[in-house]
N, C-alpha and C. Protein backbone atom coordinates (compact mmCIF):
# COMPACT_ATOMS: atom_id res chain seq x y z
N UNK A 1 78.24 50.48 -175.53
CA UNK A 1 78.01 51.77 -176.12
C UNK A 1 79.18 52.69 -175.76
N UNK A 2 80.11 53.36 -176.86
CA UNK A 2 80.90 54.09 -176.22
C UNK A 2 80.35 55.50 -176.39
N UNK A 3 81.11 55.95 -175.54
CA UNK A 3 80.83 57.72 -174.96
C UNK A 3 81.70 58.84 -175.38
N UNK A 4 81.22 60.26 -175.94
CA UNK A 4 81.54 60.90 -176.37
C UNK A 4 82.52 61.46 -175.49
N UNK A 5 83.96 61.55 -175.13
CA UNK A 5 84.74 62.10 -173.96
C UNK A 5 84.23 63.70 -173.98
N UNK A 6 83.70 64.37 -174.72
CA UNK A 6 83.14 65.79 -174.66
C UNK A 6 81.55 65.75 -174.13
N UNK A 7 80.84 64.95 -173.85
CA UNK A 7 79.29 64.92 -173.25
C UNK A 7 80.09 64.21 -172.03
N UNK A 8 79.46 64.68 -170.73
CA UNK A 8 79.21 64.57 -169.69
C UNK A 8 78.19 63.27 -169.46
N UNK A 9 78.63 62.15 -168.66
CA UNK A 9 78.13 61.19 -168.08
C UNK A 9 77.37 61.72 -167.05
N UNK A 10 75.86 60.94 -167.29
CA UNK A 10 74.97 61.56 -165.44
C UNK A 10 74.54 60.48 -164.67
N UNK A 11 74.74 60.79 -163.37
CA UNK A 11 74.66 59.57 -162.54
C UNK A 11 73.88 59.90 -161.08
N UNK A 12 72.59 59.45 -161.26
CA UNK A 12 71.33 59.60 -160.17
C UNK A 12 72.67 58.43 -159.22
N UNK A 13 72.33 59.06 -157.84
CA UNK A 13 73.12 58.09 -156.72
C UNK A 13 72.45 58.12 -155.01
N UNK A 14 72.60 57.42 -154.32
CA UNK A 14 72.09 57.62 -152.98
C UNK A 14 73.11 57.17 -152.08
N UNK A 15 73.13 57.72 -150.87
CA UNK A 15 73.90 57.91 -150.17
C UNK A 15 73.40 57.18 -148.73
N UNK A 16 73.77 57.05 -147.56
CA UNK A 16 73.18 56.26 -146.49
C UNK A 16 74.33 57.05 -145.58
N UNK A 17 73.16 58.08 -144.60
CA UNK A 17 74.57 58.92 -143.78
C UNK A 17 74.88 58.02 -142.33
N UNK A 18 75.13 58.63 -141.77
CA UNK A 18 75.84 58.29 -140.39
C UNK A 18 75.06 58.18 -139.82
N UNK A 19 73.53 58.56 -139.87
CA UNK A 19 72.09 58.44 -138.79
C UNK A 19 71.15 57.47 -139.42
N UNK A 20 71.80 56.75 -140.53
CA UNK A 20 71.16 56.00 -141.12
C UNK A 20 69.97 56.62 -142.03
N UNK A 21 69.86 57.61 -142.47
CA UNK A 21 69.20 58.19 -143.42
C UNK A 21 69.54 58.19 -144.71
N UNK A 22 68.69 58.05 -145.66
CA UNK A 22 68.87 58.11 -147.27
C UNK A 22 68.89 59.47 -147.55
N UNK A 23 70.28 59.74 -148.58
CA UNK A 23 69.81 61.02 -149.57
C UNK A 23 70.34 60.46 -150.97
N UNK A 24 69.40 61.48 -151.83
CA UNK A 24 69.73 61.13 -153.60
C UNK A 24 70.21 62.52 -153.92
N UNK A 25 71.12 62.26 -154.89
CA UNK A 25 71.18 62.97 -155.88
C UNK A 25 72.04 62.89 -156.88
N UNK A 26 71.83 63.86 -158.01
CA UNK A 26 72.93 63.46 -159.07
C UNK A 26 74.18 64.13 -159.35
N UNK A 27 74.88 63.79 -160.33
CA UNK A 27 75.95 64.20 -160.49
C UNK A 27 76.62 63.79 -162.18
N UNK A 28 77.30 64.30 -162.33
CA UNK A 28 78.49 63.79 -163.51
C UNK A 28 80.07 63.41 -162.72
N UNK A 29 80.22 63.66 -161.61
CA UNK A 29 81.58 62.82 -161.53
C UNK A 29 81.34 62.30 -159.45
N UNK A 30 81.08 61.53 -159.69
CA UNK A 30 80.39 60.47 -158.79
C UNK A 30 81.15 60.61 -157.60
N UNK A 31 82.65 60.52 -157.60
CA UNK A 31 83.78 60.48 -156.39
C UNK A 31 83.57 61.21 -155.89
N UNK A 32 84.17 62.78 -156.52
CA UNK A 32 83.99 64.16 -156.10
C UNK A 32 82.94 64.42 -155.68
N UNK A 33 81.94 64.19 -156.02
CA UNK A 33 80.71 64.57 -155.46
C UNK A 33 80.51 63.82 -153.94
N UNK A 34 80.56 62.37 -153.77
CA UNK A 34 80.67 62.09 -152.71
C UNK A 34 81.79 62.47 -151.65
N UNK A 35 82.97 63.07 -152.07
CA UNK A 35 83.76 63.36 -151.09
C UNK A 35 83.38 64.75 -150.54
N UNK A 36 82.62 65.35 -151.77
CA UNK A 36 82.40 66.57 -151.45
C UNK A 36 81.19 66.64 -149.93
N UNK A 37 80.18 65.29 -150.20
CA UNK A 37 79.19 64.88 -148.93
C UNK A 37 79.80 64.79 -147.74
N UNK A 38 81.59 64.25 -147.69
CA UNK A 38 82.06 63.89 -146.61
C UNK A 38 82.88 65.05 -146.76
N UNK A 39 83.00 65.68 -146.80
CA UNK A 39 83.65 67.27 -146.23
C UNK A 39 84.46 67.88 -146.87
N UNK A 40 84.91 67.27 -148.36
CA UNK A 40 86.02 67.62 -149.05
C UNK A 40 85.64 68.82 -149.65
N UNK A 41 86.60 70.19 -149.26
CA UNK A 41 85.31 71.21 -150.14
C UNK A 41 84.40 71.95 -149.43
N UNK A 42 83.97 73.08 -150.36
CA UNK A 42 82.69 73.66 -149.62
C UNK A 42 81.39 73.01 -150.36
N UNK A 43 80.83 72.45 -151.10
CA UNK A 43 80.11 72.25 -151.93
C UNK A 43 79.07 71.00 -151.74
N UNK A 44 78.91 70.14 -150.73
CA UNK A 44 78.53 69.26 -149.86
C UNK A 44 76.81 69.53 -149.47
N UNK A 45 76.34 69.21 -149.79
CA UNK A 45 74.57 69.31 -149.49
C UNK A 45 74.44 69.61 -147.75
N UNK A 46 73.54 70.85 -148.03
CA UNK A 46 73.55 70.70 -146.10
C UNK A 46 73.01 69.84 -145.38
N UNK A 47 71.86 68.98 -146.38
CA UNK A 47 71.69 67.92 -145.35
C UNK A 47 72.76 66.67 -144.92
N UNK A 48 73.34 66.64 -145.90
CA UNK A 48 74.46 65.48 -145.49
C UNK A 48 75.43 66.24 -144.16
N UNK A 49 75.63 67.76 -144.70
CA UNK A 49 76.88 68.21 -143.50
C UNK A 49 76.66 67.68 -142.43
N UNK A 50 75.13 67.37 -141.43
CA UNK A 50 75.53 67.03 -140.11
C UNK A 50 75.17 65.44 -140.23
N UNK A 51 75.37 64.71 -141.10
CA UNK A 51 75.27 63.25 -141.00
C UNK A 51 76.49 62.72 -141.56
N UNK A 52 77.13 63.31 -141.60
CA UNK A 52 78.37 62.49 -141.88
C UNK A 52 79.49 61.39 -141.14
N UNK A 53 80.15 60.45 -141.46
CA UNK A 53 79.88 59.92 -142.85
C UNK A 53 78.51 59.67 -143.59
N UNK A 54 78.89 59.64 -145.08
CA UNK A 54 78.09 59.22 -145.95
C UNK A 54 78.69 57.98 -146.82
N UNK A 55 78.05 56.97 -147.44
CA UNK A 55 78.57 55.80 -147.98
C UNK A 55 77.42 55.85 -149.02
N UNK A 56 78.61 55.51 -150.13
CA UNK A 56 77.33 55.35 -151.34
C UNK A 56 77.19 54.25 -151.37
N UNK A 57 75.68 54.09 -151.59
CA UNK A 57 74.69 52.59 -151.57
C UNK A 57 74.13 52.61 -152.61
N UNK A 58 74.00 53.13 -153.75
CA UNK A 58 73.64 53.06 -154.77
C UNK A 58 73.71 54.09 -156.21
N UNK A 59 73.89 53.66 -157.12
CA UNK A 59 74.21 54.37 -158.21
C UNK A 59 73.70 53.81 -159.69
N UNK A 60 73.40 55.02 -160.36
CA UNK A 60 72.25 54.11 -161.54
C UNK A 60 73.01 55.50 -163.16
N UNK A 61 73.80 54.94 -164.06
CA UNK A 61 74.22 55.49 -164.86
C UNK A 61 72.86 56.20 -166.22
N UNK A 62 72.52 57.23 -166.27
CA UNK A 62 71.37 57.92 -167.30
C UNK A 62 71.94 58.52 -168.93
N UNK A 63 71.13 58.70 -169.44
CA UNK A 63 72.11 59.49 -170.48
C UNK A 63 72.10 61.01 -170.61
N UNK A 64 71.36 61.76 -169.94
CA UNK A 64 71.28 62.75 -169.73
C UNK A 64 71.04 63.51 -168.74
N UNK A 65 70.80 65.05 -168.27
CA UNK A 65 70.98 65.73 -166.63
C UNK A 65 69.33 65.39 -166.83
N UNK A 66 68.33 65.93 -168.04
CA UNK A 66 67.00 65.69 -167.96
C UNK A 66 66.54 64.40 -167.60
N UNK A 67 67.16 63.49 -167.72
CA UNK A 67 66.92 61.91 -167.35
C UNK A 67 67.59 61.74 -165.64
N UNK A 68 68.38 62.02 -165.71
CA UNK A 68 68.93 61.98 -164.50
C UNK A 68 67.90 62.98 -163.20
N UNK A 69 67.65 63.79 -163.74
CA UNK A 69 66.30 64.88 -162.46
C UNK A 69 65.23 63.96 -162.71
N UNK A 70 64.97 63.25 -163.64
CA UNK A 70 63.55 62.41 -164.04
C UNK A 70 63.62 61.24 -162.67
N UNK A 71 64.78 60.62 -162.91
CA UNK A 71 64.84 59.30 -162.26
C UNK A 71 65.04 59.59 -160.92
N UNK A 72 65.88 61.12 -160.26
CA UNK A 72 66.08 61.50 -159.01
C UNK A 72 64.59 61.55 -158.39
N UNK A 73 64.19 62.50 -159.22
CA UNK A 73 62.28 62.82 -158.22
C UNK A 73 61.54 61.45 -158.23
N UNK A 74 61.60 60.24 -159.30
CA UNK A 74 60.94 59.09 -158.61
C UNK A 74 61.43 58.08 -157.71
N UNK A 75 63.19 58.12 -157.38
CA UNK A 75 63.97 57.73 -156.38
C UNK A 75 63.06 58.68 -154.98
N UNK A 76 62.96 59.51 -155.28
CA UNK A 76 63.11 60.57 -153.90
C UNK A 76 61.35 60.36 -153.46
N UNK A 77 60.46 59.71 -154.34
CA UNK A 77 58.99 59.86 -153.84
C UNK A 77 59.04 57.91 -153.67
N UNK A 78 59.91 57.28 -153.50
CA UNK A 78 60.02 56.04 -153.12
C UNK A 78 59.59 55.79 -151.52
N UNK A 79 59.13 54.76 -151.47
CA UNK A 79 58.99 54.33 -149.62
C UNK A 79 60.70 54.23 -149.35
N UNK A 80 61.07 54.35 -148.17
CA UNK A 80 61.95 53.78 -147.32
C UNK A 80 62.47 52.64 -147.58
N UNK A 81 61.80 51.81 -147.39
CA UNK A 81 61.59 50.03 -147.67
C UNK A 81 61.68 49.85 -149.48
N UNK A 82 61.00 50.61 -150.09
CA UNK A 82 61.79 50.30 -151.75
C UNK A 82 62.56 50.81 -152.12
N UNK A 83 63.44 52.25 -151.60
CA UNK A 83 64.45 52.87 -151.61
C UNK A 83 65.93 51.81 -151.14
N UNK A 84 65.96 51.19 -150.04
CA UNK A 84 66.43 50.40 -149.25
C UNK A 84 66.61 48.82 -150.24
N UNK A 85 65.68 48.63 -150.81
CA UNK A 85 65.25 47.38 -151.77
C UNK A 85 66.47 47.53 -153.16
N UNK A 86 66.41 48.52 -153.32
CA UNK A 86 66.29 49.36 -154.68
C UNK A 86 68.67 49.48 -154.48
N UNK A 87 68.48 49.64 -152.93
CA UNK A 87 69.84 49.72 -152.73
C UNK A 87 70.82 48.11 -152.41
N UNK A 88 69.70 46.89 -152.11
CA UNK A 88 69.94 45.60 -152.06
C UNK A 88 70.87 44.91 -153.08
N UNK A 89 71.98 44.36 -152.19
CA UNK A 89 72.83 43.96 -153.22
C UNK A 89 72.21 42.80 -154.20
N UNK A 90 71.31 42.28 -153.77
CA UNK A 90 71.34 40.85 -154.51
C UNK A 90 69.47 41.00 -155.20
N UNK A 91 69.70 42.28 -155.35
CA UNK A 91 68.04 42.47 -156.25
C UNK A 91 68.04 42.34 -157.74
């Protein structure tokens, strides 16, 4: 399927910080956003600021920001253990 270079790509993602904790969230440009978790910037979620590093462990491409908040809130009401599953390379 190709993509309109004027619509914005959205991308639900999770992160695995430095204390071993999960965070989600989304974005349209995936890098930046994670560098922004690891300090690049002011713009960095405060929960990540004191767990840093962060490593992305997972990423799931949507077609829209409404799809993308859809799929974040049922990532985010996941167990631990299917969050973790969900981030498994070989699932």
């Amino acid at each position: 399927m190709a993509t309109d270079p004027g619509v914005a790509t959205w991308c639900v993602y999770m992160l695995q910080c430095a204390d071993g904790s999960l965070y989600t969230g989304i974005t349209t440009d995936l890098i930046r956003r994670v560098a922004e978790h690891n300090g690049e910037g002011d713009a960095g979620a405060r929960y990540t600021r004191s767990r840093r590093p962060v490593k992305l462990v997972y990423q799931e491409t949507v077609v829209n920001r409404a799809e993308a908040a859809r799929r974040e809130a049922v990532i985010k009401r996941l167990s631990r253990v299917h969050k973790l599953a969900l981030c498994a390379p070989d699932r």
